[in-house]
Protein backbone atom coordinates (compact mmCIF):
# COMPACT_ATOMS: atom_id res chain seq x y z
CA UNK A 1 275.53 148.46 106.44
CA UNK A 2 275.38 144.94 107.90
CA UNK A 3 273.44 143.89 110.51
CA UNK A 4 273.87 141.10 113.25
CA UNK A 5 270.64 138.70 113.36
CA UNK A 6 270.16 140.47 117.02
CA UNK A 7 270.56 144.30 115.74
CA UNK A 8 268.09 143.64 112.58
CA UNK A 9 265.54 141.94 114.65
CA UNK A 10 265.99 144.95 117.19
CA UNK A 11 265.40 147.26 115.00
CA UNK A 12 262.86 145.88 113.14
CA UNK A 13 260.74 145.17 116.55
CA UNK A 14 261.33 149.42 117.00
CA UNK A 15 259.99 150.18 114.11
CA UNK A 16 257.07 147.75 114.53
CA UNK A 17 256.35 149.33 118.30
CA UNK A 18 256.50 145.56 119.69
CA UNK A 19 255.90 147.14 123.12
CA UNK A 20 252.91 146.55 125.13
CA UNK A 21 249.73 146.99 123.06
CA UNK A 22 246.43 147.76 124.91
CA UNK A 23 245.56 144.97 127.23
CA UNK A 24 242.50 143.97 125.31
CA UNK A 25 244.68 140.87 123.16
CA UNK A 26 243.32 137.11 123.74
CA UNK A 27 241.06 134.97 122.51
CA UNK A 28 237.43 136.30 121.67
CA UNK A 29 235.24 135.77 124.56
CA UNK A 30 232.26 134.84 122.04
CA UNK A 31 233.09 131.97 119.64
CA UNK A 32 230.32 132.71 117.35
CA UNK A 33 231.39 136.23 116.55
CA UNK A 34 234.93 137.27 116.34
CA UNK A 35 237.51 138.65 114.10
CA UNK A 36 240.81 137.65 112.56
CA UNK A 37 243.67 139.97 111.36
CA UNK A 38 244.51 139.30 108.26
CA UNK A 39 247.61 139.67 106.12
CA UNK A 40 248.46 139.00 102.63
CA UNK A 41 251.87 138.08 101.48
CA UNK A 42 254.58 139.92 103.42
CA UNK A 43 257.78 138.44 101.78
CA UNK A 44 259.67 139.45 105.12
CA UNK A 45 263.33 140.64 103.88
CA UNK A 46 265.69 142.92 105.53
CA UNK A 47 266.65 146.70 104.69
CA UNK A 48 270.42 144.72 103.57
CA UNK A 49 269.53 142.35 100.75
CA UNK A 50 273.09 140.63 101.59
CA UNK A 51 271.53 139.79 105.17
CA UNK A 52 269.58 136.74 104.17
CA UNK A 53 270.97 136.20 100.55
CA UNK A 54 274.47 135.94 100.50
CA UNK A 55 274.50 132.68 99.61
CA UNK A 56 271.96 132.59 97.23
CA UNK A 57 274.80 132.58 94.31
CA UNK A 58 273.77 129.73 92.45
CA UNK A 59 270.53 129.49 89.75
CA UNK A 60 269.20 127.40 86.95
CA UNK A 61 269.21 130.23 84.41
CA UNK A 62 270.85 134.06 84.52
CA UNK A 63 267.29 135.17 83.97
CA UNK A 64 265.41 133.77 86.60
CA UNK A 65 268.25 135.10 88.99
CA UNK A 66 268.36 138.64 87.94
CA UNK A 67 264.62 139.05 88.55
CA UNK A 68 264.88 137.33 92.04
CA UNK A 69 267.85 139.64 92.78
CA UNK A 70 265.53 142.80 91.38
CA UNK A 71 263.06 141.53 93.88
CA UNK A 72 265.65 141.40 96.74
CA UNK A 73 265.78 144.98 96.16
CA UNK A 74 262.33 145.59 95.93
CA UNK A 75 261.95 144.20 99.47
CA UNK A 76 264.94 145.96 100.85
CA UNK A 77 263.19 148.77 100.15
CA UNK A 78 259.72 147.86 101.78
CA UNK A 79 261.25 146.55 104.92
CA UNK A 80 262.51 149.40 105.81
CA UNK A 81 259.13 151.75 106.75
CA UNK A 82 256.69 150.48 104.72
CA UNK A 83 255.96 147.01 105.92
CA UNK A 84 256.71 147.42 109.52
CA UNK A 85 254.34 150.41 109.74
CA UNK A 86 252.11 148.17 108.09
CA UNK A 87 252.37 145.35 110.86
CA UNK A 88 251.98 147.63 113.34
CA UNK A 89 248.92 149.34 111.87
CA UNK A 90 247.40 145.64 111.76
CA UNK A 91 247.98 145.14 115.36
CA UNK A 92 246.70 148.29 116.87
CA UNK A 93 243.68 147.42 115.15
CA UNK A 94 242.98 144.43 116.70
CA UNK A 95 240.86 144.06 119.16
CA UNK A 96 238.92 142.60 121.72
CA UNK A 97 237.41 140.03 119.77
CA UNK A 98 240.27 139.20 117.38
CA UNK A 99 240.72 135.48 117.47
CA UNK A 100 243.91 135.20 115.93
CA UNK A 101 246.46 136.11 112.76
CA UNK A 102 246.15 134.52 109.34
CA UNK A 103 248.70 135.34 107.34
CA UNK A 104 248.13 134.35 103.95
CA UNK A 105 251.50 132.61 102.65
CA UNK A 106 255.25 134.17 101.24
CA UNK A 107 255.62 135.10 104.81
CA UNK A 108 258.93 135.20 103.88
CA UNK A 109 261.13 136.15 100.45
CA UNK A 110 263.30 132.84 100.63
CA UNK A 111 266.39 132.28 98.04
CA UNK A 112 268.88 132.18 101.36
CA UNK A 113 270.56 129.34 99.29
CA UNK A 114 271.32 127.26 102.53
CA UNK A 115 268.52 125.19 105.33
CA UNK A 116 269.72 127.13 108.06
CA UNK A 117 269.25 130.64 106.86
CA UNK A 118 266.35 129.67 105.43
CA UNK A 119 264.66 128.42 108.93
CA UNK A 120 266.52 131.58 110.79
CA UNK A 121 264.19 133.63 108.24
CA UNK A 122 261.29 132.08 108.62
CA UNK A 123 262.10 132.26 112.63
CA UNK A 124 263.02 136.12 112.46
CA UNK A 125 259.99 136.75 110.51
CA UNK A 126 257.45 134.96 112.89
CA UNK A 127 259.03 136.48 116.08
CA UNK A 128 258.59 139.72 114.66
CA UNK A 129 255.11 139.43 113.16
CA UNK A 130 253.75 137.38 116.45
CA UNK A 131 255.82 140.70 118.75
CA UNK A 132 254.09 142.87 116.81
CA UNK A 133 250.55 142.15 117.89
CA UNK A 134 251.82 141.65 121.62
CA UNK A 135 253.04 138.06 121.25
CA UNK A 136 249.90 136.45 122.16
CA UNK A 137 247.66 136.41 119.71
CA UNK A 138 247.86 132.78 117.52
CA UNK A 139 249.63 133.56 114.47
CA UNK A 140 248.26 131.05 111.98
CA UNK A 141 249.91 130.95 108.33
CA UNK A 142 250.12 128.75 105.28
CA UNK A 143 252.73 126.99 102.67
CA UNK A 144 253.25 129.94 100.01
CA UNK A 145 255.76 129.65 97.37
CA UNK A 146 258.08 131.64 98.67
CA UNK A 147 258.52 130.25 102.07
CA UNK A 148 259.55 126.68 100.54
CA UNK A 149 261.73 128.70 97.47
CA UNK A 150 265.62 128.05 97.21
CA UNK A 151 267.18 127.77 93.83
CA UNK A 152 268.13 123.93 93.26
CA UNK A 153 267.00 121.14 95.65
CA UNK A 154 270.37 121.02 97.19
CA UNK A 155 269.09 124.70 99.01
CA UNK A 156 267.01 122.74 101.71
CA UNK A 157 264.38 125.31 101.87
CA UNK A 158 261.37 122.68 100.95
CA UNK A 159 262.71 120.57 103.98
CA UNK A 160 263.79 123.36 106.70
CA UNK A 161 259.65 124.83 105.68
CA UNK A 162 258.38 121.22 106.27
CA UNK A 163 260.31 121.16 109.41
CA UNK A 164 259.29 124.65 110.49
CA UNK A 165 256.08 124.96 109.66
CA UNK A 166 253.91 121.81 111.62
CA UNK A 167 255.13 121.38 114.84
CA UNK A 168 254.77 125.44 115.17
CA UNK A 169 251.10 125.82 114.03
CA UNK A 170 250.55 122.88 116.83
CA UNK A 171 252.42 124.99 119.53
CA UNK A 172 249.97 128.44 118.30
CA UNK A 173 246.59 126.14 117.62
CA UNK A 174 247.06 123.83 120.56
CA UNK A 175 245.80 120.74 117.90
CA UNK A 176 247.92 118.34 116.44
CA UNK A 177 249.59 119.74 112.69
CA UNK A 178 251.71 116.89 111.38
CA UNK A 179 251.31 118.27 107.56
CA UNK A 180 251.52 121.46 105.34
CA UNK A 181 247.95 120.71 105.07
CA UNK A 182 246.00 120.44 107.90
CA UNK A 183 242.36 121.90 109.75
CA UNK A 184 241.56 123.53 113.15
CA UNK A 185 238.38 124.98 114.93
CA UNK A 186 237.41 127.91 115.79
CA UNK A 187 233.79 127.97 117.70
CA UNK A 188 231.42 126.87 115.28
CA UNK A 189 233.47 127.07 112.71
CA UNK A 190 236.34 124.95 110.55
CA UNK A 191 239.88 126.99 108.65
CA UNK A 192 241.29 123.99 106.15
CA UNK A 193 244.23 125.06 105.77
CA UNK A 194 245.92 124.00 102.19
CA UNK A 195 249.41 124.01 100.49
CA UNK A 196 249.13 124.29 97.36
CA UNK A 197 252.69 123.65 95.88
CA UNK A 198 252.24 121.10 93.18
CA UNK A 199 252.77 118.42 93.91
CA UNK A 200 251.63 118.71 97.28
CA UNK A 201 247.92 119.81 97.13
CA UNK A 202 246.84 116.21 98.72
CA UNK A 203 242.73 116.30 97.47
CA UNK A 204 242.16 112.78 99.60
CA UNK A 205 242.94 114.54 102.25
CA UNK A 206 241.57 117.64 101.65
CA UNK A 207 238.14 115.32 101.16
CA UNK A 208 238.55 113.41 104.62
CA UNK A 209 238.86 117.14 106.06
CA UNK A 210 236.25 118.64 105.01
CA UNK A 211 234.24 115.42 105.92
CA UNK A 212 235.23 115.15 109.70
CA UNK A 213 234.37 119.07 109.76
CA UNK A 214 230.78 118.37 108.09
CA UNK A 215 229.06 120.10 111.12
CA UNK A 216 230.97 123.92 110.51
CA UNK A 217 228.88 126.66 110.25
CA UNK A 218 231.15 128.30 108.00
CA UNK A 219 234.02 126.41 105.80
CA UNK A 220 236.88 128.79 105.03
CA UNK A 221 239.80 127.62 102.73
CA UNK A 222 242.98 128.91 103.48
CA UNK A 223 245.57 128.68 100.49
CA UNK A 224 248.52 130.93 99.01
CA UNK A 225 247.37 129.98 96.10
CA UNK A 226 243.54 131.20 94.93
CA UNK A 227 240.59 128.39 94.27
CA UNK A 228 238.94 130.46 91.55
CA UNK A 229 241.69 131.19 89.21
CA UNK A 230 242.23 134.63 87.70
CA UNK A 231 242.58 133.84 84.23
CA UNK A 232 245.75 135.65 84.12
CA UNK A 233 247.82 132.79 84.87
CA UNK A 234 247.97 128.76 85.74
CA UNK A 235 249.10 129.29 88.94
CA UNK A 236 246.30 129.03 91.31
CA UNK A 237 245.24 125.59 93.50
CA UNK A 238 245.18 122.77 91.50
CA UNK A 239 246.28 124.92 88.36
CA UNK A 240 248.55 122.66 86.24
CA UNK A 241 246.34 121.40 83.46
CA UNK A 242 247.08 117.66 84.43
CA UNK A 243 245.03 118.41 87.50
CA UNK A 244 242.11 119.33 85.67
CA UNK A 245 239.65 116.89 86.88
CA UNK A 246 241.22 117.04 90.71
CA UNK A 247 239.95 121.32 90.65
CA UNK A 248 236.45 120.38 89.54
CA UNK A 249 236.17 117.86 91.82
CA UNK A 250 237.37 120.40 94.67
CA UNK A 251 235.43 123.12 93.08
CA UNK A 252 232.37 121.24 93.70
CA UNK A 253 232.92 119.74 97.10
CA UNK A 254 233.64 123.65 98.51
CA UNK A 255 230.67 125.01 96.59
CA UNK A 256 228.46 121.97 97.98
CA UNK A 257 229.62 123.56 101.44
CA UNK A 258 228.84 127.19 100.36
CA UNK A 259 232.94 127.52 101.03
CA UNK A 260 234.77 130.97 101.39
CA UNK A 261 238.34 130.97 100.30
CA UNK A 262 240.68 133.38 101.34
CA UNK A 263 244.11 133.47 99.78
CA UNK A 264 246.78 135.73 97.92
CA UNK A 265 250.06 135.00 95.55
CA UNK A 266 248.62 137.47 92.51
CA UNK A 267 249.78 140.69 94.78
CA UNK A 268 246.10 142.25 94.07
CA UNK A 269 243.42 142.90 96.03
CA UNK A 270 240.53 140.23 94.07
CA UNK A 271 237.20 139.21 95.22
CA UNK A 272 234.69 137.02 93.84
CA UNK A 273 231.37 135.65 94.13
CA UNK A 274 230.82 132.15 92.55
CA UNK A 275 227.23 130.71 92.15
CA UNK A 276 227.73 126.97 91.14
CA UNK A 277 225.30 123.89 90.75
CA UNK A 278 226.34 122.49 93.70
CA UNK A 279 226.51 125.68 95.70
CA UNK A 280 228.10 129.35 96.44
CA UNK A 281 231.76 129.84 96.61
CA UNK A 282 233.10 133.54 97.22
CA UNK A 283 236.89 133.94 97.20
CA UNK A 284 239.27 137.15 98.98
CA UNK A 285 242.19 137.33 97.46
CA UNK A 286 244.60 139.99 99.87
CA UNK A 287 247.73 141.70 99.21
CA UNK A 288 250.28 142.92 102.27
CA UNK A 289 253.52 143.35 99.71
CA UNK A 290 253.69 147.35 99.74
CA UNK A 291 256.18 147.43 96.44
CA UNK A 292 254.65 150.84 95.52
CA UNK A 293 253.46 153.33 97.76
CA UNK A 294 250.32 154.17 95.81
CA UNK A 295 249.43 151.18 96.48
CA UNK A 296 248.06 152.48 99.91
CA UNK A 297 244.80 153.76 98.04
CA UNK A 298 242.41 151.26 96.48
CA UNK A 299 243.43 151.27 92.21
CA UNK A 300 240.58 149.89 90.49
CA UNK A 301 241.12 147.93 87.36
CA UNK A 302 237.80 145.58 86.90
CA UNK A 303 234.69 145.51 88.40
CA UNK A 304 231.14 143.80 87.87
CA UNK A 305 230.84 139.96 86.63
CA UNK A 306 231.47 141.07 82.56
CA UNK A 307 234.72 141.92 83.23
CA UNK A 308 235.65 138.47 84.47
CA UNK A 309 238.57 136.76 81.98
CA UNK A 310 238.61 140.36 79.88
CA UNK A 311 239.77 140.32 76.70
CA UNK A 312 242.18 143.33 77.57
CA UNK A 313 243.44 140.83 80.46
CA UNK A 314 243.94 137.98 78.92
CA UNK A 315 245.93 140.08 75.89
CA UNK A 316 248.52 140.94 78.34
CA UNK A 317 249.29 136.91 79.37
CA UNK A 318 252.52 136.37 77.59
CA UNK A 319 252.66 132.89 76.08
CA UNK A 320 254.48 130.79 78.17
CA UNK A 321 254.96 126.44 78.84
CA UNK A 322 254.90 126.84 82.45
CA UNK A 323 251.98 128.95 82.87
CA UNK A 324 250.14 127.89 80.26
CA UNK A 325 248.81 129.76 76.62
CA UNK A 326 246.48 132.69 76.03
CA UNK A 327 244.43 129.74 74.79
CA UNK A 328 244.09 127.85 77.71
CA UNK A 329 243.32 130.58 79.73
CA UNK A 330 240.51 132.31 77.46
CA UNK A 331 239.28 128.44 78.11
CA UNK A 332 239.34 128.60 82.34
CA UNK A 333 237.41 132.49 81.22
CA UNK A 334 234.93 130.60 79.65
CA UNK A 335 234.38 127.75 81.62
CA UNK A 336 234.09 129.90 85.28
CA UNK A 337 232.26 132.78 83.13
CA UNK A 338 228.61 131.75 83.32
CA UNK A 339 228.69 131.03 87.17
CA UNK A 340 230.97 134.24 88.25
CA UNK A 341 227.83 136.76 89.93
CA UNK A 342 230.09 139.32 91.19
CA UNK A 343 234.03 140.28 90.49
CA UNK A 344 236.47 142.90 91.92
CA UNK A 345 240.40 143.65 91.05
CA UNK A 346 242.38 146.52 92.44
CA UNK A 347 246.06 147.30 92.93
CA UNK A 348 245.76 147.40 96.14
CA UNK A 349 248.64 146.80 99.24
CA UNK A 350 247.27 146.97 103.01
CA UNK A 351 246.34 144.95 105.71
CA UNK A 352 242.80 143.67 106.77
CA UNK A 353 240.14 142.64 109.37
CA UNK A 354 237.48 139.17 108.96
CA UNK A 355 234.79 139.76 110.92
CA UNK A 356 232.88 136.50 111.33
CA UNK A 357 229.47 136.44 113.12
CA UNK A 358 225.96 134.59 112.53
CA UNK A 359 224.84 138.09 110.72
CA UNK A 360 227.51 138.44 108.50
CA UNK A 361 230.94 137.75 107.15
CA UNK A 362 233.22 140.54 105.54
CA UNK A 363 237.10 141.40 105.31
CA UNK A 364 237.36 145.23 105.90
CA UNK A 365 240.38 146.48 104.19
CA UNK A 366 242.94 149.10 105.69
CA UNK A 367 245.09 150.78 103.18
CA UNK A 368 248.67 150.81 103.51
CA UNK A 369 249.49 151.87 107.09
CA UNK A 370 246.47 153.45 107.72
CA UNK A 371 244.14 152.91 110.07
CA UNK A 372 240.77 153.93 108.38
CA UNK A 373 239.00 151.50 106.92
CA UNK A 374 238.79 151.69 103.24
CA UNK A 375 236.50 149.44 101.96
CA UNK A 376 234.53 146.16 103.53
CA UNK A 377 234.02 143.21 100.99
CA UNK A 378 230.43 141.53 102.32
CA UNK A 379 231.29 137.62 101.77
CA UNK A 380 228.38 136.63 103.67
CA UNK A 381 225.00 138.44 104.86
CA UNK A 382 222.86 136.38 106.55
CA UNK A 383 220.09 139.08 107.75
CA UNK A 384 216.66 138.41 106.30
């Protein structure tokens, strides 16, 4: 069945209960402790995968479109329960403190093959992310792959995103956002938010950021893309390895300012603690795509600092031109190894809460729809 744009977005605002939530919604009283929902990637489709994508008929290779047409599917079928229960679980946990959304980039799928379905996605998927949690809560969110993805650059998507995005992160933050990278306040402290499609990651700018915000109590980095990479792949912030010297140059100006990065792209639930030379970085890495329902309790693969860059890991990195070798990756192991103090990986799909505060700073994870916390990842304690 085919929807109209108005039935779709009706019925996906039913299922997500965009009705009235309790009155307790606005902007924490208390600037020095608050919270922050938090999403992953959502990869907002609809239940018809014709709905968005009929016109995405067009690719560079057979290959590369079968697998985005398998994932078409694969978020058919999420759209329909899965991720709007998910939504709404996030936004009947908020709560009197919560600040604001962060949603963590691939807000949408992309491949609509035209600019104008490609911004009526992005629209659609804001207005019903932003409904969800009563419509006024800030809904912050940041350049993922996905949201700038056509097929060939005759699709528009890169320019309908660039269009999209700025002027509506200046209407939710109530600053000035002229670029895909850009930094706002909240109380004492500073969110840089960073796009890290190559070849966009701008690290002068970045630099003259994080300079003007020299005073923050806390320096989060916001990318799709994570800071400390993986090892499973080159596709991280600053990953290409051309922009070898740019990462260690950022690596050491965010663990100068004891930085915590929160990102996603990998579709895991990661964390790490990083103890450098110049200073402490400690990444989240969060996951909202619910591709398999499992994925609602925590799956541990790896945990503890040894099993950092595995070998059984790193064996199942096809080699590949794009991503980089086996080789070059058993490298980034090696050179991260010696300074990783703590590591976590889990298949993992939910939604999540940052509570910031002098004390502390942790990201509580919910599991699926549920809302029961399921684990809370300590990024910061501060108590003596």
């Amino acid at each position: 069945m085919k929807y109209s744009r108005r039935e779709f977005l009706g019925l996906t605002s039913y299922a997500l209960g965009t009705g009235l939530l309790p009155g307790c919604l606005h902007a924490a009283k208390d600037g020095n402790s608050y919270s922050v929902a938090l999403l992953g990637d959502t990869h907002y489709d609809s239940p018809d995968p014709k709905f968005y994508h009929a016109d995405y008929t067009h690719s560079t290779s057979k290959g590369r479109y079968e697998a985005h047409l398998k994932e078409h599917l694969r978020n058919a079928e999420m759209w329909k329960e899965r991720m709007p229960a998910l939504i709404h679980a996030s936004a009947s946990c908020a709560t009197q403190d919560t600040a604001f959304i962060l949603q963590m980039g691939d807000l949408i799928q992309g491949d609509c093959g035209n600019p104008a379905t490609h911004r009526r996605m992005l629209n659609d998927a804001f207005e019903t992310m932003k409904g969800a949690y009563g419509g006024k809560l800030p809904l912050v969110t940041v350049a993922g792959n996905h949201d700038i993805r056509g097929d060939v650059p005759e699709d528009g998507a890169l320019a309908a995103f660039d269009a999209w995005q700025p002027p509506l992160m200046t209407r939710e933050l109530g600053v000035p956002v002229t670029k895909t990278t850009f930094a706002f306040r909240h109380g004492p402290d500073v969110f840089l938010v960073v796009d890290f499609n190559e070849p966009r990651p701008n690290l002068g700018l970045v630099k003259s950021l994080l300079k003007a915000n020299a005073d923050a109590r806390y320096t989060f980095l916001i990318s799709h893309g994570p800071a400390i990479p993986n090892c499973r792949s080159r596709w991280f912030l600053l990953g290409l390895p051309k922009r070898d010297a740019a990462r260690r140059e950022l690596r050491a100006l965010l663990a100068a300012r004891n930085a915590i990065v929160l990102a996603g792209h990998t579709h895991c639930l990661e964390s790490y603690d990083c103890v450098f030379p110049e200073g402490r970085i400690t990444q989240f890495v969060a996951n909202s795509v619910w591709a398999v329902p499992e994925w609602e309790s925590l799956n541990v693969r790896e945990e503890g600092k040894e099993m950092f860059g595995s070998q059984a890991s790193l064996k199942k990195v096809k080699e590949n031109s794009r991503t980089g070798t086996q080789n070059s990756l058993r490298q980034l192991a090696d050179e991260y190894r010696p300074f990783i103090r703590d590591y976590f990986f889990a298949n993992a799909a939910g939604h999540y809460r940052l509570e910031v505060s002098d004390r502390r700073v942790a990201v509580i994870f919910y599991g699926g729809s549920s809302r029961t916390p399921a684990r809370t990842f300590l990024l910061r304690n501060n108590v003596r």
